[in-house]
PDB file of N, CA and C in Angstrom:
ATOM      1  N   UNK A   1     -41.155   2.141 -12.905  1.00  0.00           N
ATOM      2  CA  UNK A   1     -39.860   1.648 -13.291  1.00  0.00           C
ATOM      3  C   UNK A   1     -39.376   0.613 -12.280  1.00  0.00           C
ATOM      4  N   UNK A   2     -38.975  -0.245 -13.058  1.00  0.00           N
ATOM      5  CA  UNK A   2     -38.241  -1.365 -11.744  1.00  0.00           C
ATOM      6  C   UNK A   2     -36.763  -1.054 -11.045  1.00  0.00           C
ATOM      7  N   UNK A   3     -36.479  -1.537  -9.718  1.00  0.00           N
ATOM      8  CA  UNK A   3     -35.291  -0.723  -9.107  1.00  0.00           C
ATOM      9  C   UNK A   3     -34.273  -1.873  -9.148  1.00  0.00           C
ATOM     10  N   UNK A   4     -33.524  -1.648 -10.167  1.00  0.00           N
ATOM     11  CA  UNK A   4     -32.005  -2.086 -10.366  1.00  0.00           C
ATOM     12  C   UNK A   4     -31.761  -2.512  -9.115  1.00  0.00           C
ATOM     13  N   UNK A   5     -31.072  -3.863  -8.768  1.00  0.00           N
ATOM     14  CA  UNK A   5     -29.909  -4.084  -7.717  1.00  0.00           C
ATOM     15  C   UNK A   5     -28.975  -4.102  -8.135  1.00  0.00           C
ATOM     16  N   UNK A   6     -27.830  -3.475  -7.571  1.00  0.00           N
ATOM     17  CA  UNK A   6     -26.542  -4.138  -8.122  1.00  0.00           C
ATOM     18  C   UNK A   6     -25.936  -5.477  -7.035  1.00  0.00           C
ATOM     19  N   UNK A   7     -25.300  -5.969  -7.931  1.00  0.00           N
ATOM     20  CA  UNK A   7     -24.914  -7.682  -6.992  1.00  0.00           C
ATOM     21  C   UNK A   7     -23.636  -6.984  -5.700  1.00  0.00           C
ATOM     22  N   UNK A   8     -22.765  -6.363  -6.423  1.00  0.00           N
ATOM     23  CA  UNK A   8     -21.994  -5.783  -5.594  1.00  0.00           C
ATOM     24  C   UNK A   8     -21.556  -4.400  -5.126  1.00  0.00           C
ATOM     25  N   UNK A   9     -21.145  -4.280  -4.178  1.00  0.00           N
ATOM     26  CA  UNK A   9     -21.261  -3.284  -3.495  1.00  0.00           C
ATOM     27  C   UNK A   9     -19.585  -3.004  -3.308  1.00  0.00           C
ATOM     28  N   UNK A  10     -18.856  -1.787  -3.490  1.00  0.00           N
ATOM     29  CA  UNK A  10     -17.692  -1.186  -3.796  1.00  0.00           C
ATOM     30  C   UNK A  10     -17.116  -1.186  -2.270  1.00  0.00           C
ATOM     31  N   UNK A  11     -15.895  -1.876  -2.264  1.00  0.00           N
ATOM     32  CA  UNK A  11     -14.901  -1.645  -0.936  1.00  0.00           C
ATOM     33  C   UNK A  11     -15.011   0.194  -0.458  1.00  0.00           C
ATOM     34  N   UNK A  12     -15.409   0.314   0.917  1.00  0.00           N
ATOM     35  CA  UNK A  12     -14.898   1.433   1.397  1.00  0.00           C
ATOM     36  C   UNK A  12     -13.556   1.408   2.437  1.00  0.00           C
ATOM     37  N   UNK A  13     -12.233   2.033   1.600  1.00  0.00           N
ATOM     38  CA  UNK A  13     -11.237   2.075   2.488  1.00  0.00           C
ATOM     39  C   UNK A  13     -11.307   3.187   3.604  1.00  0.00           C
ATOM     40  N   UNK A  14     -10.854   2.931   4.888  1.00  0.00           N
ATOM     41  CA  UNK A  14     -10.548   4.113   5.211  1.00  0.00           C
ATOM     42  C   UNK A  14      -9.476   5.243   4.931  1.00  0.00           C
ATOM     43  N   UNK A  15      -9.674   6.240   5.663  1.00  0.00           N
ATOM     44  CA  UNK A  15      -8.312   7.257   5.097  1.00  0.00           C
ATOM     45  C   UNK A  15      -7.194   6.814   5.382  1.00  0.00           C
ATOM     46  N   UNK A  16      -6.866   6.458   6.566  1.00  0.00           N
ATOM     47  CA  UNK A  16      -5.669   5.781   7.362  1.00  0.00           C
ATOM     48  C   UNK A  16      -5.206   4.435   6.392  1.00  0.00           C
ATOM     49  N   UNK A  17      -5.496   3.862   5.909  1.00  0.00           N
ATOM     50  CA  UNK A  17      -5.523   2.796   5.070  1.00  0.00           C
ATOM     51  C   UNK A  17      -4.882   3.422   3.653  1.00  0.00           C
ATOM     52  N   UNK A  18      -5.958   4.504   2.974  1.00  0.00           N
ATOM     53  CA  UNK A  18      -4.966   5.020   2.078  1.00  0.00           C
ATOM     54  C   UNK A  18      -3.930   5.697   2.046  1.00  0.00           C
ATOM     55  N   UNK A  19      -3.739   6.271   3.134  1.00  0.00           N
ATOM     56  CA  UNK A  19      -2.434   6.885   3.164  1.00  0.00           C
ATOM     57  C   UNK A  19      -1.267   6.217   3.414  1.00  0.00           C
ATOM     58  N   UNK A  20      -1.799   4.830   4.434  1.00  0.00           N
ATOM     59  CA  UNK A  20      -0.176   4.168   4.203  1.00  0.00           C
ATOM     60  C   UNK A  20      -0.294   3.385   3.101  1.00  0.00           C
ATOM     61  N   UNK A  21      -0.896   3.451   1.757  1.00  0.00           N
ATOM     62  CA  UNK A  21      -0.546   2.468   1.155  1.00  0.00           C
ATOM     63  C   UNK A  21      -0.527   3.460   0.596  1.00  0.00           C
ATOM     64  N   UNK A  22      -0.333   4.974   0.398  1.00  0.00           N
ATOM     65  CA  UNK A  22       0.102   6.042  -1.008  1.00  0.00           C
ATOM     66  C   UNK A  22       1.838   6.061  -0.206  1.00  0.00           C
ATOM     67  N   UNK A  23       2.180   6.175   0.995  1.00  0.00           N
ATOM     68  CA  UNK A  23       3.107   6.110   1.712  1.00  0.00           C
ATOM     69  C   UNK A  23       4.209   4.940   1.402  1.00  0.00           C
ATOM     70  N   UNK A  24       3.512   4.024   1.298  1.00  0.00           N
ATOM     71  CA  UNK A  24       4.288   2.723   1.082  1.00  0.00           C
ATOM     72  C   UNK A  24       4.957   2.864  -0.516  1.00  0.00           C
ATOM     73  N   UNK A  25       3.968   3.096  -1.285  1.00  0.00           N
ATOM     74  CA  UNK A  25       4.066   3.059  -2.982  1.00  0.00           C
ATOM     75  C   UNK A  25       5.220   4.588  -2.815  1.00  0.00           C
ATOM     76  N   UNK A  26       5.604   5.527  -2.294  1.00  0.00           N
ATOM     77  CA  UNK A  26       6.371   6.524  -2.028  1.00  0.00           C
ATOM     78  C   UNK A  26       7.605   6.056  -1.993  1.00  0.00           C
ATOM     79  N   UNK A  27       7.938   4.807  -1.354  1.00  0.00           N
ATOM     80  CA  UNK A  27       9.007   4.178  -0.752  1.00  0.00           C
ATOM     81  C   UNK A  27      10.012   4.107  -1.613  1.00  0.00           C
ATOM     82  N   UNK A  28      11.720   3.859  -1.672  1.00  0.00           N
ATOM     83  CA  UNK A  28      12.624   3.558  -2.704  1.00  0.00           C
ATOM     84  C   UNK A  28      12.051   2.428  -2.854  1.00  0.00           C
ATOM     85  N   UNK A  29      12.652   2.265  -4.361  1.00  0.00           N
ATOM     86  CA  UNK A  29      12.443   0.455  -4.864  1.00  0.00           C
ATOM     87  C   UNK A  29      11.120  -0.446  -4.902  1.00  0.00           C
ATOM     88  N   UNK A  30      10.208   0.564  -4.653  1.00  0.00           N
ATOM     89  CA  UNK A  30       8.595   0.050  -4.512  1.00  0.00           C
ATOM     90  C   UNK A  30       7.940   0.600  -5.878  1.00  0.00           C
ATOM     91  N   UNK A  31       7.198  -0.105  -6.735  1.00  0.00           N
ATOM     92  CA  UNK A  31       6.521   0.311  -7.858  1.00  0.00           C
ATOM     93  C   UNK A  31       4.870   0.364  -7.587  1.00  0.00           C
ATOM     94  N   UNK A  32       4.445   1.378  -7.969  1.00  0.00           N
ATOM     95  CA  UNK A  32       2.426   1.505  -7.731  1.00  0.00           C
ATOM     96  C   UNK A  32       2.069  -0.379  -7.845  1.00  0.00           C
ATOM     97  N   UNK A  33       2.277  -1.275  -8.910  1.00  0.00           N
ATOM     98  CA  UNK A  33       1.995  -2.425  -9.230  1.00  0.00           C
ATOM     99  C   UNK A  33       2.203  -3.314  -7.974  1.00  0.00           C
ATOM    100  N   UNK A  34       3.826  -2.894  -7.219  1.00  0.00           N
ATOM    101  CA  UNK A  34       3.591  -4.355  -6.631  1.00  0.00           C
ATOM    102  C   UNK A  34       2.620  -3.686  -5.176  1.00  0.00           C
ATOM    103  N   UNK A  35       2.949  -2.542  -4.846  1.00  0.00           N
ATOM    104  CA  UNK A  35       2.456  -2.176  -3.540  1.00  0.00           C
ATOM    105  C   UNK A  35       0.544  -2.320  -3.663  1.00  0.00           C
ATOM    106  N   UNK A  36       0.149  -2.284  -4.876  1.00  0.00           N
ATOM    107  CA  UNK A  36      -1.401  -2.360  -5.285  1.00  0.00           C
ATOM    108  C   UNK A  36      -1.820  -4.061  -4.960  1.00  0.00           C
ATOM    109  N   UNK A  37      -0.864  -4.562  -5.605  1.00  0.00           N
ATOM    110  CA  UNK A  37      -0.893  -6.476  -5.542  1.00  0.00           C
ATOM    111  C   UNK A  37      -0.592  -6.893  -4.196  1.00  0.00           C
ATOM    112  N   UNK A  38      -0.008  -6.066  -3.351  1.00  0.00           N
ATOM    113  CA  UNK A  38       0.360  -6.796  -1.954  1.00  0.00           C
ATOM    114  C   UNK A  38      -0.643  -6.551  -0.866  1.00  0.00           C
ATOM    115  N   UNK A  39      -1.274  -5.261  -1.231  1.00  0.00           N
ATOM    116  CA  UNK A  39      -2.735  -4.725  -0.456  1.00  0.00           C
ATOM    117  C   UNK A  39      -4.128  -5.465  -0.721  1.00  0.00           C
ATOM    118  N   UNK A  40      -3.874  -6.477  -2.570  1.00  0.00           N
ATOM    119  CA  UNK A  40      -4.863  -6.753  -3.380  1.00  0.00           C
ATOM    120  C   UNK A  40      -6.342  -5.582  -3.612  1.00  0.00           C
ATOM    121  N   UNK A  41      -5.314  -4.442  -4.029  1.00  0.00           N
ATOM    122  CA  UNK A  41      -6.493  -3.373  -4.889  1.00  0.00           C
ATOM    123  C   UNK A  41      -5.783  -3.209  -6.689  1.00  0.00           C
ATOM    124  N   UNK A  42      -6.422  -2.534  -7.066  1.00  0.00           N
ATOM    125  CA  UNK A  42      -5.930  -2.373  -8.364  1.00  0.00           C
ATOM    126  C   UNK A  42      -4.909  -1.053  -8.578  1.00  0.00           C
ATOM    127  N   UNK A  43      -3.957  -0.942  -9.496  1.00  0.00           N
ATOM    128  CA  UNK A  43      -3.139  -0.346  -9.388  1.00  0.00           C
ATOM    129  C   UNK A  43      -3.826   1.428  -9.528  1.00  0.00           C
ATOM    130  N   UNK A  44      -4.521   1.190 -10.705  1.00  0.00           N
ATOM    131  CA  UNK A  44      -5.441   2.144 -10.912  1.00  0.00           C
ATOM    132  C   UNK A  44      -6.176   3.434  -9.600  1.00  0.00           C
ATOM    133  N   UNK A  45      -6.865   2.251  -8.836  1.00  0.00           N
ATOM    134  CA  UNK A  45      -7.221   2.862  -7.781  1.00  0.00           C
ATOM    135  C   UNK A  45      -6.008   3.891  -6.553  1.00  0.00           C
ATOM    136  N   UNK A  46      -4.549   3.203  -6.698  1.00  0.00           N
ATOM    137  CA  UNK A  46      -3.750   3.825  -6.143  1.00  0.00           C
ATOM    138  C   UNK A  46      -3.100   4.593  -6.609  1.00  0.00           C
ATOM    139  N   UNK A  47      -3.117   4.960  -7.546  1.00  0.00           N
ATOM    140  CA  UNK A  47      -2.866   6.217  -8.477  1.00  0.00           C
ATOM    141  C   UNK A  47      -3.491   7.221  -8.401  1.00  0.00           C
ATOM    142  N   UNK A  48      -4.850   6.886  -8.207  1.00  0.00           N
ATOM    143  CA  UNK A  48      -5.566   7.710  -7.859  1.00  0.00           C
ATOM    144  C   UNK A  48      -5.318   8.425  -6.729  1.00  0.00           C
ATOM    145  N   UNK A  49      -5.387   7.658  -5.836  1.00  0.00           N
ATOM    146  CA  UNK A  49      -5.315   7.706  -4.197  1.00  0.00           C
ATOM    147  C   UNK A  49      -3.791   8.684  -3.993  1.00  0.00           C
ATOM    148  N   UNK A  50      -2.820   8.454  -4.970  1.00  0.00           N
ATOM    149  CA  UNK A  50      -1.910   9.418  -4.511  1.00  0.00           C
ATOM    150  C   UNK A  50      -1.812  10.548  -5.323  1.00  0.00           C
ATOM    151  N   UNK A  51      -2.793  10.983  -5.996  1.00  0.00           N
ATOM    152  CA  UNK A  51      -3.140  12.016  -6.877  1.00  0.00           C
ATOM    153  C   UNK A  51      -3.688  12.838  -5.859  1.00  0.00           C
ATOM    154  N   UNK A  52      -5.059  12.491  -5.505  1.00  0.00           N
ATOM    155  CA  UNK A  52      -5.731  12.519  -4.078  1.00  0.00           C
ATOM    156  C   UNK A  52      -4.978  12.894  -3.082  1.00  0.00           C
ATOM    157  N   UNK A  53      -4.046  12.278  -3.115  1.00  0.00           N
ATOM    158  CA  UNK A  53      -3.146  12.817  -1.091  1.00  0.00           C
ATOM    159  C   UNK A  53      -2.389  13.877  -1.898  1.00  0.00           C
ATOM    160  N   UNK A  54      -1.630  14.234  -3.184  1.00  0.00           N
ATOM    161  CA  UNK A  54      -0.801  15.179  -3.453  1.00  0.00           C
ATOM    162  C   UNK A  54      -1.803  16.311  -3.974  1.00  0.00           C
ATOM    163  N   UNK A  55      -3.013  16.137  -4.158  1.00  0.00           N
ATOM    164  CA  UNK A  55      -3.910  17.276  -4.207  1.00  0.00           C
ATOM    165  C   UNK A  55      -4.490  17.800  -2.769  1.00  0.00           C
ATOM    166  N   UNK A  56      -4.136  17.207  -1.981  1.00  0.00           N
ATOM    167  CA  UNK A  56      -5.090  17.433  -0.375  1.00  0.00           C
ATOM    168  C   UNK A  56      -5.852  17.294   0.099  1.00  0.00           C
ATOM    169  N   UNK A  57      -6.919  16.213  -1.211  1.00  0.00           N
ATOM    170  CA  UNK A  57      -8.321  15.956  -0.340  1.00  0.00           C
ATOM    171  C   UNK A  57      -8.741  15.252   0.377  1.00  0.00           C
ATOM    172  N   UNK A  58      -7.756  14.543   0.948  1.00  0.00           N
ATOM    173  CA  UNK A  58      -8.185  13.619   2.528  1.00  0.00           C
ATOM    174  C   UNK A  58      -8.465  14.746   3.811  1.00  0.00           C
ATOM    175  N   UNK A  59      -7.845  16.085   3.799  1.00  0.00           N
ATOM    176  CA  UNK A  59      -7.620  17.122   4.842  1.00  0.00           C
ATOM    177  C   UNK A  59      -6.314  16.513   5.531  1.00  0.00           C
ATOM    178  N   UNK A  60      -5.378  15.801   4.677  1.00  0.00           N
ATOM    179  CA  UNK A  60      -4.526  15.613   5.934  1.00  0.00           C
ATOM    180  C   UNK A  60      -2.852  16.395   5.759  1.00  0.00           C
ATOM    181  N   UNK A  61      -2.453  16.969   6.277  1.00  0.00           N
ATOM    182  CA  UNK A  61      -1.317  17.810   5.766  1.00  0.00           C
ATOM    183  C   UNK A  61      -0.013  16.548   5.848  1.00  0.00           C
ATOM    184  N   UNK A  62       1.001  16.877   4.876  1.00  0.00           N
ATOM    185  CA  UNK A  62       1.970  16.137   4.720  1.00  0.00           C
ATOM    186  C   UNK A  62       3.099  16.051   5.920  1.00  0.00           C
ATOM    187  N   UNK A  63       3.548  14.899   6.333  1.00  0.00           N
ATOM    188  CA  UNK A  63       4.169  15.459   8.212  1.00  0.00           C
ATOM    189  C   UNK A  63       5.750  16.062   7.095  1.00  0.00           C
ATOM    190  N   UNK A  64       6.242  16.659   7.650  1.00  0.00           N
ATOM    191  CA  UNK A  64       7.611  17.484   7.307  1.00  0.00           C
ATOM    192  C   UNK A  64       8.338  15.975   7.748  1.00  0.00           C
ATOM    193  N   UNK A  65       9.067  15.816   6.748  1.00  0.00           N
ATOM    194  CA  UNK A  65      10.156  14.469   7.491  1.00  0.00           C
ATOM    195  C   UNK A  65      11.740  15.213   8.525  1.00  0.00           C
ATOM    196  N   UNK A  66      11.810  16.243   8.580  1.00  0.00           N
ATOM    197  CA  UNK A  66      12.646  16.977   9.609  1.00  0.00           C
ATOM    198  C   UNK A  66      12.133  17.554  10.486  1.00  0.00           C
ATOM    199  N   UNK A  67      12.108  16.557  11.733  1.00  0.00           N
ATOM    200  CA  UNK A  67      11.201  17.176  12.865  1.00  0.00           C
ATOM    201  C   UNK A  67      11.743  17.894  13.546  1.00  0.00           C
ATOM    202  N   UNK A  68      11.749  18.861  14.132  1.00  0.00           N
ATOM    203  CA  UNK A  68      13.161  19.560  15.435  1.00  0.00           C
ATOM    204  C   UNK A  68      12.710  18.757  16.439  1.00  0.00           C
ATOM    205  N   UNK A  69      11.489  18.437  16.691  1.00  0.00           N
ATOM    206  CA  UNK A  69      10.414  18.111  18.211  1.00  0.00           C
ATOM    207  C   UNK A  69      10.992  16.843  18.763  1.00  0.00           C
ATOM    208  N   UNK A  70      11.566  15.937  19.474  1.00  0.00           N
ATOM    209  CA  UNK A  70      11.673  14.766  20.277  1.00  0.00           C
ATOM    210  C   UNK A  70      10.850  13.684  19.536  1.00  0.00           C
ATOM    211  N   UNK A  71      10.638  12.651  19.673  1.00  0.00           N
ATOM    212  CA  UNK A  71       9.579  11.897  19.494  1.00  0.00           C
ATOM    213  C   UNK A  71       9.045  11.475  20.828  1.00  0.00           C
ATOM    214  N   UNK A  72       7.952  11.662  21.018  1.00  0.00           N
ATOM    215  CA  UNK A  72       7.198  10.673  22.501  1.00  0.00           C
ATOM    216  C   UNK A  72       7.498   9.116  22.106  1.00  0.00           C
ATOM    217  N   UNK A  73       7.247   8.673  23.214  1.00  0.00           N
ATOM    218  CA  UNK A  73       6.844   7.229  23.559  1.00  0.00           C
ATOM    219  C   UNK A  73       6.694   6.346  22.564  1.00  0.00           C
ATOM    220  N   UNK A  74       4.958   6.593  22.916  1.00  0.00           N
ATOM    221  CA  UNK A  74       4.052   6.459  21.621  1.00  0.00           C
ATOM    222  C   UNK A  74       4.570   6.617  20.524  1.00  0.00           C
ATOM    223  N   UNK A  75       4.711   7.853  20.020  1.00  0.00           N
ATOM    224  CA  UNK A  75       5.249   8.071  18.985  1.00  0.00           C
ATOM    225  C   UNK A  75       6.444   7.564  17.839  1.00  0.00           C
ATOM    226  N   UNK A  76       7.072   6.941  18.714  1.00  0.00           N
ATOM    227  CA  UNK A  76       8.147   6.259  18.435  1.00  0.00           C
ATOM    228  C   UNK A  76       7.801   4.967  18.003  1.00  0.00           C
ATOM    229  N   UNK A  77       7.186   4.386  19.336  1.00  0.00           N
ATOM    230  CA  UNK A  77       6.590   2.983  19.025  1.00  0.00           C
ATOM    231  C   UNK A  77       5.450   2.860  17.497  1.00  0.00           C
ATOM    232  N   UNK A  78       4.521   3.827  18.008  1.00  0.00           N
ATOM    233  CA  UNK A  78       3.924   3.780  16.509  1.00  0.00           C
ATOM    234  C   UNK A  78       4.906   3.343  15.129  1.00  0.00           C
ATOM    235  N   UNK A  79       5.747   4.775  15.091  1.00  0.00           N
ATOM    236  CA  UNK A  79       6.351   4.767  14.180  1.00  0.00           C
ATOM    237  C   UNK A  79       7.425   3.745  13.770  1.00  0.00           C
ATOM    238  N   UNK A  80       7.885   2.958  14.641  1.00  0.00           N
ATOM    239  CA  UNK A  80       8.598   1.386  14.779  1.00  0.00           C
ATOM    240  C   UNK A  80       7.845   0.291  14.129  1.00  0.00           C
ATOM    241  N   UNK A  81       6.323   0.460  14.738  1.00  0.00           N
ATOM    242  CA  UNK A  81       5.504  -0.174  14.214  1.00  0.00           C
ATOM    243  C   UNK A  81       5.093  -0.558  12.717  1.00  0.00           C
ATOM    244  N   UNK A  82       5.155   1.053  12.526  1.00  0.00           N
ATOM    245  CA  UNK A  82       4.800   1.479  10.827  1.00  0.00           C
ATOM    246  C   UNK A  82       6.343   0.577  10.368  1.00  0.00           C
ATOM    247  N   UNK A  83       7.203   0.685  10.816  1.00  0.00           N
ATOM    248  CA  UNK A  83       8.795   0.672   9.893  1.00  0.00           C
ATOM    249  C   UNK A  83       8.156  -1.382   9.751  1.00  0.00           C
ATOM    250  N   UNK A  84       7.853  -1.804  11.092  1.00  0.00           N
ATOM    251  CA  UNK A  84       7.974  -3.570  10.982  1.00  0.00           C
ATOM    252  C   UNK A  84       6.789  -3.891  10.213  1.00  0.00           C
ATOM    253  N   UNK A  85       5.949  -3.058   9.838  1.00  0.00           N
ATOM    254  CA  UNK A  85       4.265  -3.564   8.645  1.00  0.00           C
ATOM    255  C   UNK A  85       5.121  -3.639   7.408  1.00  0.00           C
ATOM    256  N   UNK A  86       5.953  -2.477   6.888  1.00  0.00           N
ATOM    257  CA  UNK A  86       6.608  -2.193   6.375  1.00  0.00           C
ATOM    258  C   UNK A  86       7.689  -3.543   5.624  1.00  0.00           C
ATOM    259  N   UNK A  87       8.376  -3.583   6.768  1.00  0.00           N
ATOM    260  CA  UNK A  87       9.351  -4.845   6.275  1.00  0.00           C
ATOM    261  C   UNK A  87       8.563  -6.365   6.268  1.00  0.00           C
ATOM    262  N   UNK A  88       7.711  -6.344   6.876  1.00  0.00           N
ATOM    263  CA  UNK A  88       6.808  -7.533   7.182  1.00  0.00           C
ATOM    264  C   UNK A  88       6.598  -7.324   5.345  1.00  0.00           C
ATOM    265  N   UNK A  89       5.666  -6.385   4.992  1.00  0.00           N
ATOM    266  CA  UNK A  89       5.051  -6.857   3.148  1.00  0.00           C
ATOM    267  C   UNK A  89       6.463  -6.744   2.574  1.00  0.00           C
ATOM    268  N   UNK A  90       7.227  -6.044   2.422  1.00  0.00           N
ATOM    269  CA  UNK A  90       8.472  -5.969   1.934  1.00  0.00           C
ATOM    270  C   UNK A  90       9.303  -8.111   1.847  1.00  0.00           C
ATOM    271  N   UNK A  91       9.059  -8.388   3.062  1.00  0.00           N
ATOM    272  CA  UNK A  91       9.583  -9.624   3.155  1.00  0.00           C
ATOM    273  C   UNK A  91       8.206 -10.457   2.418  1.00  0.00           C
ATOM    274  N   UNK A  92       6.980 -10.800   2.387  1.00  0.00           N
ATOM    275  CA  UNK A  92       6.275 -11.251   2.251  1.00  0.00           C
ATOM    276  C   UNK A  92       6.215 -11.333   0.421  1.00  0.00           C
ATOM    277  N   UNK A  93       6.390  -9.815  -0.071  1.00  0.00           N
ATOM    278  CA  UNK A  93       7.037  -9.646  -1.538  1.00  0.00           C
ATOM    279  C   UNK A  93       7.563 -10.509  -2.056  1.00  0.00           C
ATOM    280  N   UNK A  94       8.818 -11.036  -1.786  1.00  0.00           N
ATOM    281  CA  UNK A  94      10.283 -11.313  -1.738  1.00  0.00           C
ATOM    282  C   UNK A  94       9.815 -13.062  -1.736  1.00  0.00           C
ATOM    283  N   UNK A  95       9.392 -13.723  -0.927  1.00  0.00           N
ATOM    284  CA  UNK A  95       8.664 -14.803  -0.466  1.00  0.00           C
ATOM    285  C   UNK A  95       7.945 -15.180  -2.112  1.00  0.00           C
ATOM    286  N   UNK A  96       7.344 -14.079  -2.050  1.00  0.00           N
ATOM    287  CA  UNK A  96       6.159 -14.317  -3.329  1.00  0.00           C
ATOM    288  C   UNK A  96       7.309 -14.305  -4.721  1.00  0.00           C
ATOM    289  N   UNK A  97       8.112 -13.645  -4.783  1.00  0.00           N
ATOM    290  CA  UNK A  97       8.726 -13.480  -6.165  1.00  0.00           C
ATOM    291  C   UNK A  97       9.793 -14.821  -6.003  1.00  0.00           C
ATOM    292  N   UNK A  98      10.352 -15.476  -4.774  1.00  0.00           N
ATOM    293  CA  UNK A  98      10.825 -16.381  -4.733  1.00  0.00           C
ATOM    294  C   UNK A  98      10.197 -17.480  -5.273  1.00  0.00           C
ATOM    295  N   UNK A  99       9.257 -17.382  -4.736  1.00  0.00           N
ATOM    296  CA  UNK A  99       8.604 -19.064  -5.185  1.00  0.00           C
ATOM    297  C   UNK A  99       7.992 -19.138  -6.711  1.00  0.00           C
ATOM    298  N   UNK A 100       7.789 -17.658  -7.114  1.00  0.00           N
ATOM    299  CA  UNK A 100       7.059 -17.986  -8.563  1.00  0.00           C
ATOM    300  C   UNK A 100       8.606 -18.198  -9.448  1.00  0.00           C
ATOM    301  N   UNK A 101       9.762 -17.311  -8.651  1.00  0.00           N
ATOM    302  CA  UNK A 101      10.688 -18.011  -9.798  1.00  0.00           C
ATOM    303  C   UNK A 101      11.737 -19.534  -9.601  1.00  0.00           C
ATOM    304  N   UNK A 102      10.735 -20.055  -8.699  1.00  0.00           N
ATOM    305  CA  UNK A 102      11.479 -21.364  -8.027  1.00  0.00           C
ATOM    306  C   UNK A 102      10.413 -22.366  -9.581  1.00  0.00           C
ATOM    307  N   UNK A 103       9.046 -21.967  -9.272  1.00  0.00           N
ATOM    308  CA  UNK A 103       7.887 -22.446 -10.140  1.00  0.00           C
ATOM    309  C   UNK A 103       8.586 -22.543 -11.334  1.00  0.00           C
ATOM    310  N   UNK A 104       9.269 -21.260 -11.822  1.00  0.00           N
ATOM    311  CA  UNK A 104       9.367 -21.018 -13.413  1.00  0.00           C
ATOM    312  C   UNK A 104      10.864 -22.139 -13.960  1.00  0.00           C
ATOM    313  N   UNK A 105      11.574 -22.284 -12.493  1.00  0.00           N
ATOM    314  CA  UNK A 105      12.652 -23.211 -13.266  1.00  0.00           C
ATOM    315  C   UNK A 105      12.372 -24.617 -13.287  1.00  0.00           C
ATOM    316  N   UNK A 106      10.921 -24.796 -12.408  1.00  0.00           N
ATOM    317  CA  UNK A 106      10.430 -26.223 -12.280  1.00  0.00           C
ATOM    318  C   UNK A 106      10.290 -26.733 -13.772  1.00  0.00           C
ATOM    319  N   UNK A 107       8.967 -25.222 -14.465  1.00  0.00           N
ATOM    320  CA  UNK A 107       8.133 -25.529 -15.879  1.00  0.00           C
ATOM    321  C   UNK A 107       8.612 -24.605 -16.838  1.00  0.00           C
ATOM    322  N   UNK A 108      10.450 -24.968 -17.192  1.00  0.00           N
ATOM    323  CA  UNK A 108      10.795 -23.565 -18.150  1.00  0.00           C
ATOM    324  C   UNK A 108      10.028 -23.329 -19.002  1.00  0.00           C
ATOM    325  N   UNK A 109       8.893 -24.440 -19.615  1.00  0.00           N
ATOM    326  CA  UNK A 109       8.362 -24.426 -21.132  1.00  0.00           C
ATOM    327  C   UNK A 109       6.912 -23.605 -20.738  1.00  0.00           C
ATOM    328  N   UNK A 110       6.637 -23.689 -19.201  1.00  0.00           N
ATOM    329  CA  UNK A 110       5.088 -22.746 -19.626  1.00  0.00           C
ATOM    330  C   UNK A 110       3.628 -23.888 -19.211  1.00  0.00           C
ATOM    331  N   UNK A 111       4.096 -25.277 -19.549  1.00  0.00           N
ATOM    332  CA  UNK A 111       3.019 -25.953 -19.200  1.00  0.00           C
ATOM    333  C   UNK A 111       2.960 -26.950 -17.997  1.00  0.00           C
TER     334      UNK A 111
END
């Protein structure tokens, strides 16, 4: 029998990767569509992915959002970090929906 190639070979995300983008799509005012289009995966796949984190099979437990504990340092900064990736695509969004409806009053007719 002859051995099939396939031409392409399937993105491997990491876990850390899917979880902030099941995290992100979690967010108020965020829809699976645009948070899928701003990562450029398919929406499909992140549906999945948060089917996946609300079933448990990454092994990663959900953090409690009421911590009693302090935050460290680190911890903080990380999490500052996460908040400015955050507003960074959030603004980058916004950018993008600006200009396509700057486009649309250029060509009301479409061509």
């Amino acid at each position: 029998m002859p051995a099939y190639k396939t031409g392409k070979r399937t993105q491997q995300y990491s876990v850390e990767f899917k979880v902030k983008a099941v995290t992100w799509s979690h967010l108020p005012h965020r829809s699976v569509k645009e948070v899928a289009q701003a990562l450029d995966i398919h929406p499909f796949m992140l549906s999945r992915w948060r089917k996946e984190y609300r079933d448990g099979k990454w092994g990663m437990s959900k953090k409690n959002k009421n911590q009693s504990e302090p935050l460290s340092k680190s911890d903080e900064i990380n999490q500052l970090k996460r908040r400015l990736a955050e507003l960074e695509l959030e603004n980058d969004l916004l950018k993008k929906w600006q200009r396509f409806q700057a486009e649309e009053r250029r060509n009301p007719s479409g061509s």
